[in-house]
C-alpha atoms as a PDB file:
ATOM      1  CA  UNK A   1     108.423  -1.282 -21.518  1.00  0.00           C
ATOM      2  CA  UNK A   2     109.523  -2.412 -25.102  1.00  0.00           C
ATOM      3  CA  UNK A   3     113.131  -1.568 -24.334  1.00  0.00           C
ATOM      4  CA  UNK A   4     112.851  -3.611 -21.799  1.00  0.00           C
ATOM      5  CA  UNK A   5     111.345  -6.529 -23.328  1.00  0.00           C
ATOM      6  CA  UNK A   6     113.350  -6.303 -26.430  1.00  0.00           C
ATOM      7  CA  UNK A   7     116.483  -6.877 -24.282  1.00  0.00           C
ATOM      8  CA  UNK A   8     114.787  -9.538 -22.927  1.00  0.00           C
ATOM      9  CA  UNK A   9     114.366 -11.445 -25.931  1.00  0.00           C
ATOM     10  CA  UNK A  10     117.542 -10.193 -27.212  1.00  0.00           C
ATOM     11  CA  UNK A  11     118.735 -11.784 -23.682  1.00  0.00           C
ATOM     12  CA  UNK A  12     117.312 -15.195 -24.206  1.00  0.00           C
ATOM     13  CA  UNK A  13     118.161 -15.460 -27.695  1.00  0.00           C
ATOM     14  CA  UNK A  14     121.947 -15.066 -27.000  1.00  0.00           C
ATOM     15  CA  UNK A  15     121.926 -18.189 -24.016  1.00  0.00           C
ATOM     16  CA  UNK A  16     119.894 -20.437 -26.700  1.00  0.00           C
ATOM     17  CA  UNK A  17     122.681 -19.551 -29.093  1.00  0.00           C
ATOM     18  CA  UNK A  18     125.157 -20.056 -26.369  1.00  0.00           C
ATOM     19  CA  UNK A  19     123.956 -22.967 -24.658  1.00  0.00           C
ATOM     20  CA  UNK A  20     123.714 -24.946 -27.827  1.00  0.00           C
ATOM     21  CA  UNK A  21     119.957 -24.538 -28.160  1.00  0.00           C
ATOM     22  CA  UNK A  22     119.779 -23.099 -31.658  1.00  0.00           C
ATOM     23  CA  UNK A  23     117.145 -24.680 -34.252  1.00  0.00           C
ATOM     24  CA  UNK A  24     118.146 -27.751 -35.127  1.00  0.00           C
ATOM     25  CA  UNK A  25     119.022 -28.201 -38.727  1.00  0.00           C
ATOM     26  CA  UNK A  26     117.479 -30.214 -41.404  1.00  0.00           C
ATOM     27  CA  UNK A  27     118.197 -34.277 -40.874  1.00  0.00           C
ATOM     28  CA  UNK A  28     119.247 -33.980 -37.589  1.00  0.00           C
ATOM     29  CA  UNK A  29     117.710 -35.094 -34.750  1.00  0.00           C
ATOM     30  CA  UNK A  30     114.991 -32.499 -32.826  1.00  0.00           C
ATOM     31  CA  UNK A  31     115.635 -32.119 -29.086  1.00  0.00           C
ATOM     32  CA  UNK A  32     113.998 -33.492 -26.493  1.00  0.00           C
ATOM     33  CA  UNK A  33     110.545 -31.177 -25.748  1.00  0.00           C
ATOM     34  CA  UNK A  34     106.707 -31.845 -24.455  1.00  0.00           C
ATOM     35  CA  UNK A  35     104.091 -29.536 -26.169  1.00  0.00           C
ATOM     36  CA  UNK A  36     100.533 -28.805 -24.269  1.00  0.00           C
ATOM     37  CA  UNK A  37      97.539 -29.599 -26.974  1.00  0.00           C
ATOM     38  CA  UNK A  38      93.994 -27.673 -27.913  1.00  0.00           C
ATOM     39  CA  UNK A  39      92.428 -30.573 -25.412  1.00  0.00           C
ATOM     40  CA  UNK A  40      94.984 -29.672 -22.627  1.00  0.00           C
ATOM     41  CA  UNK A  41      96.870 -32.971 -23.016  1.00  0.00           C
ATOM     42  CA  UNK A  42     100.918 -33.571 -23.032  1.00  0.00           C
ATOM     43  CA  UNK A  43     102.813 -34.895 -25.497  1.00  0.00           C
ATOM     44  CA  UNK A  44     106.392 -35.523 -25.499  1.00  0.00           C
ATOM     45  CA  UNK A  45     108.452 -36.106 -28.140  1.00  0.00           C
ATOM     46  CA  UNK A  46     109.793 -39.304 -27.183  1.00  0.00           C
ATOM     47  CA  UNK A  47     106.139 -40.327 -27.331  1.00  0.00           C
ATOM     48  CA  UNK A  48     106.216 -40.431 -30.824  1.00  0.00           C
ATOM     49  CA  UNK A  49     109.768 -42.247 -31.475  1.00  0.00           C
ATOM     50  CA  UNK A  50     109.895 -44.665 -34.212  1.00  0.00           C
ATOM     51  CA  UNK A  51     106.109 -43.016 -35.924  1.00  0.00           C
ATOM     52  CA  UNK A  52     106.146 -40.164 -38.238  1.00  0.00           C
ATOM     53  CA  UNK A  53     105.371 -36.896 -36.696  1.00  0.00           C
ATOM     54  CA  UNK A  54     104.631 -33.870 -38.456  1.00  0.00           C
ATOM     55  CA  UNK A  55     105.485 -30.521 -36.475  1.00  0.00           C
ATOM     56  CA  UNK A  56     103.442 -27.548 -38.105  1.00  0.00           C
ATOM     57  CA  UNK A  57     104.514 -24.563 -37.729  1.00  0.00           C
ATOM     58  CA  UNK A  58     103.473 -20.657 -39.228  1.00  0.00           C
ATOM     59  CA  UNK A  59     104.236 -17.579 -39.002  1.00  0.00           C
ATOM     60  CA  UNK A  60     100.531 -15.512 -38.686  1.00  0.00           C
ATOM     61  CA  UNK A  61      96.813 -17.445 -38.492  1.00  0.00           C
ATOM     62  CA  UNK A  62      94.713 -16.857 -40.591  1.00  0.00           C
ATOM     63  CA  UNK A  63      96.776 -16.190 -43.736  1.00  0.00           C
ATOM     64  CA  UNK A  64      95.902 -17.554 -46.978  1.00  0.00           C
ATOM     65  CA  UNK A  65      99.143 -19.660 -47.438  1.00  0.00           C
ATOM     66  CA  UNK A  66      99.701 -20.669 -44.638  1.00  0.00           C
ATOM     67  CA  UNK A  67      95.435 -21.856 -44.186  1.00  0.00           C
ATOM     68  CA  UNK A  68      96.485 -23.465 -48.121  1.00  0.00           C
ATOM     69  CA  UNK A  69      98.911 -25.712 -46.511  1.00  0.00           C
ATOM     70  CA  UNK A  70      97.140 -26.866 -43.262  1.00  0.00           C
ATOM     71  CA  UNK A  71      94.303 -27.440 -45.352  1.00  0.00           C
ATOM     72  CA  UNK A  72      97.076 -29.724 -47.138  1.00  0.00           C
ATOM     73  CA  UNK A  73      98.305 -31.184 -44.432  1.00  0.00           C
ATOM     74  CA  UNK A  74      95.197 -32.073 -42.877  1.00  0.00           C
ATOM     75  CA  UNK A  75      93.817 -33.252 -45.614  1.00  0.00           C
ATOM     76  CA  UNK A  76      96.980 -35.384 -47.026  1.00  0.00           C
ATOM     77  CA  UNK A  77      97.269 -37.256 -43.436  1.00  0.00           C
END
Protein backbone atom coordinates (compact mmCIF):
# COMPACT_ATOMS: atom_id res chain seq x y z
CA UNK A 1 0.00 0.00 0.00
CA UNK A 2 2.72 2.77 0.53
CA UNK A 3 4.48 1.74 -2.66
CA UNK A 4 1.62 2.28 -4.16
CA UNK A 5 0.68 5.53 -2.88
CA UNK A 6 4.12 6.90 -3.00
CA UNK A 7 4.01 6.43 -6.82
CA UNK A 8 0.98 8.05 -6.70
CA UNK A 9 2.13 11.17 -5.37
CA UNK A 10 5.31 10.78 -7.11
CA UNK A 11 2.72 10.47 -10.21
CA UNK A 12 0.89 13.67 -9.60
CA UNK A 13 3.77 15.63 -8.70
CA UNK A 14 5.49 15.04 -12.11
CA UNK A 15 1.99 16.30 -14.31
CA UNK A 16 1.89 19.52 -11.86
CA UNK A 17 5.51 19.99 -12.83
CA UNK A 18 4.66 19.16 -16.35
CA UNK A 19 1.54 20.83 -16.89
CA UNK A 20 2.87 24.10 -15.64
CA UNK A 21 1.25 23.81 -12.22
CA UNK A 22 4.30 24.26 -10.03
CA UNK A 23 4.09 26.85 -6.95
CA UNK A 24 3.97 29.98 -8.13
CA UNK A 25 6.86 32.15 -7.23
CA UNK A 26 7.12 35.18 -5.14
CA UNK A 27 5.41 38.48 -7.00
CA UNK A 28 3.72 36.64 -9.40
CA UNK A 29 0.35 36.18 -9.76
CA UNK A 30 -1.42 32.91 -7.76
CA UNK A 31 -3.63 30.77 -10.02
CA UNK A 32 -6.98 30.66 -10.24
CA UNK A 33 -8.41 28.19 -7.12
CA UNK A 34 -11.72 28.04 -4.69
CA UNK A 35 -10.91 26.80 -1.09
CA UNK A 36 -13.91 25.15 1.16
CA UNK A 37 -13.91 27.09 4.78
CA UNK A 38 -14.34 25.78 8.69
CA UNK A 39 -18.23 27.05 8.08
CA UNK A 40 -18.48 24.96 4.81
CA UNK A 41 -18.57 28.08 2.60
CA UNK A 42 -16.62 28.71 -0.94
CA UNK A 43 -14.36 31.11 -1.67
CA UNK A 44 -12.68 31.75 -4.83
CA UNK A 45 -9.90 33.60 -5.43
CA UNK A 46 -11.22 35.96 -7.81
CA UNK A 47 -13.52 36.83 -4.92
CA UNK A 48 -10.99 38.63 -3.32
CA UNK A 49 -9.36 40.62 -6.44
CA UNK A 50 -8.32 44.07 -5.82
CA UNK A 51 -8.44 43.38 -1.40
CA UNK A 52 -5.53 42.02 0.39
CA UNK A 53 -5.69 38.40 1.10
CA UNK A 54 -3.53 36.60 3.32
CA UNK A 55 -3.09 32.74 2.47
CA UNK A 56 -1.76 30.89 5.71
CA UNK A 57 -0.19 28.13 5.37
CA UNK A 58 1.99 25.43 7.93
CA UNK A 59 3.54 22.65 7.94
CA UNK A 60 2.17 20.61 11.41
CA UNK A 61 -0.80 22.10 13.96
CA UNK A 62 -0.17 22.56 16.89
CA UNK A 63 3.52 23.57 16.84
CA UNK A 64 4.82 26.33 18.80
CA UNK A 65 6.02 28.47 15.78
CA UNK A 66 3.86 27.99 13.71
CA UNK A 67 0.72 28.70 16.78
CA UNK A 68 3.47 32.05 17.40
CA UNK A 69 2.66 33.29 14.03
CA UNK A 70 -1.14 32.66 13.67
CA UNK A 71 -1.41 34.11 16.92
CA UNK A 72 0.43 37.04 14.89
CA UNK A 73 -1.49 37.03 12.19
CA UNK A 74 -4.68 36.96 13.82
CA UNK A 75 -3.94 39.29 16.01
CA UNK A 76 -2.10 41.92 13.51
CA UNK A 77 -5.34 41.81 11.07
Amino acid sequence: MKIILASFFALVSALNISLGLANPEMGEIAPGFHLQDQNNQWHELEDYRGKWLVLYFYPKADTPGCTTEACEFRDNI
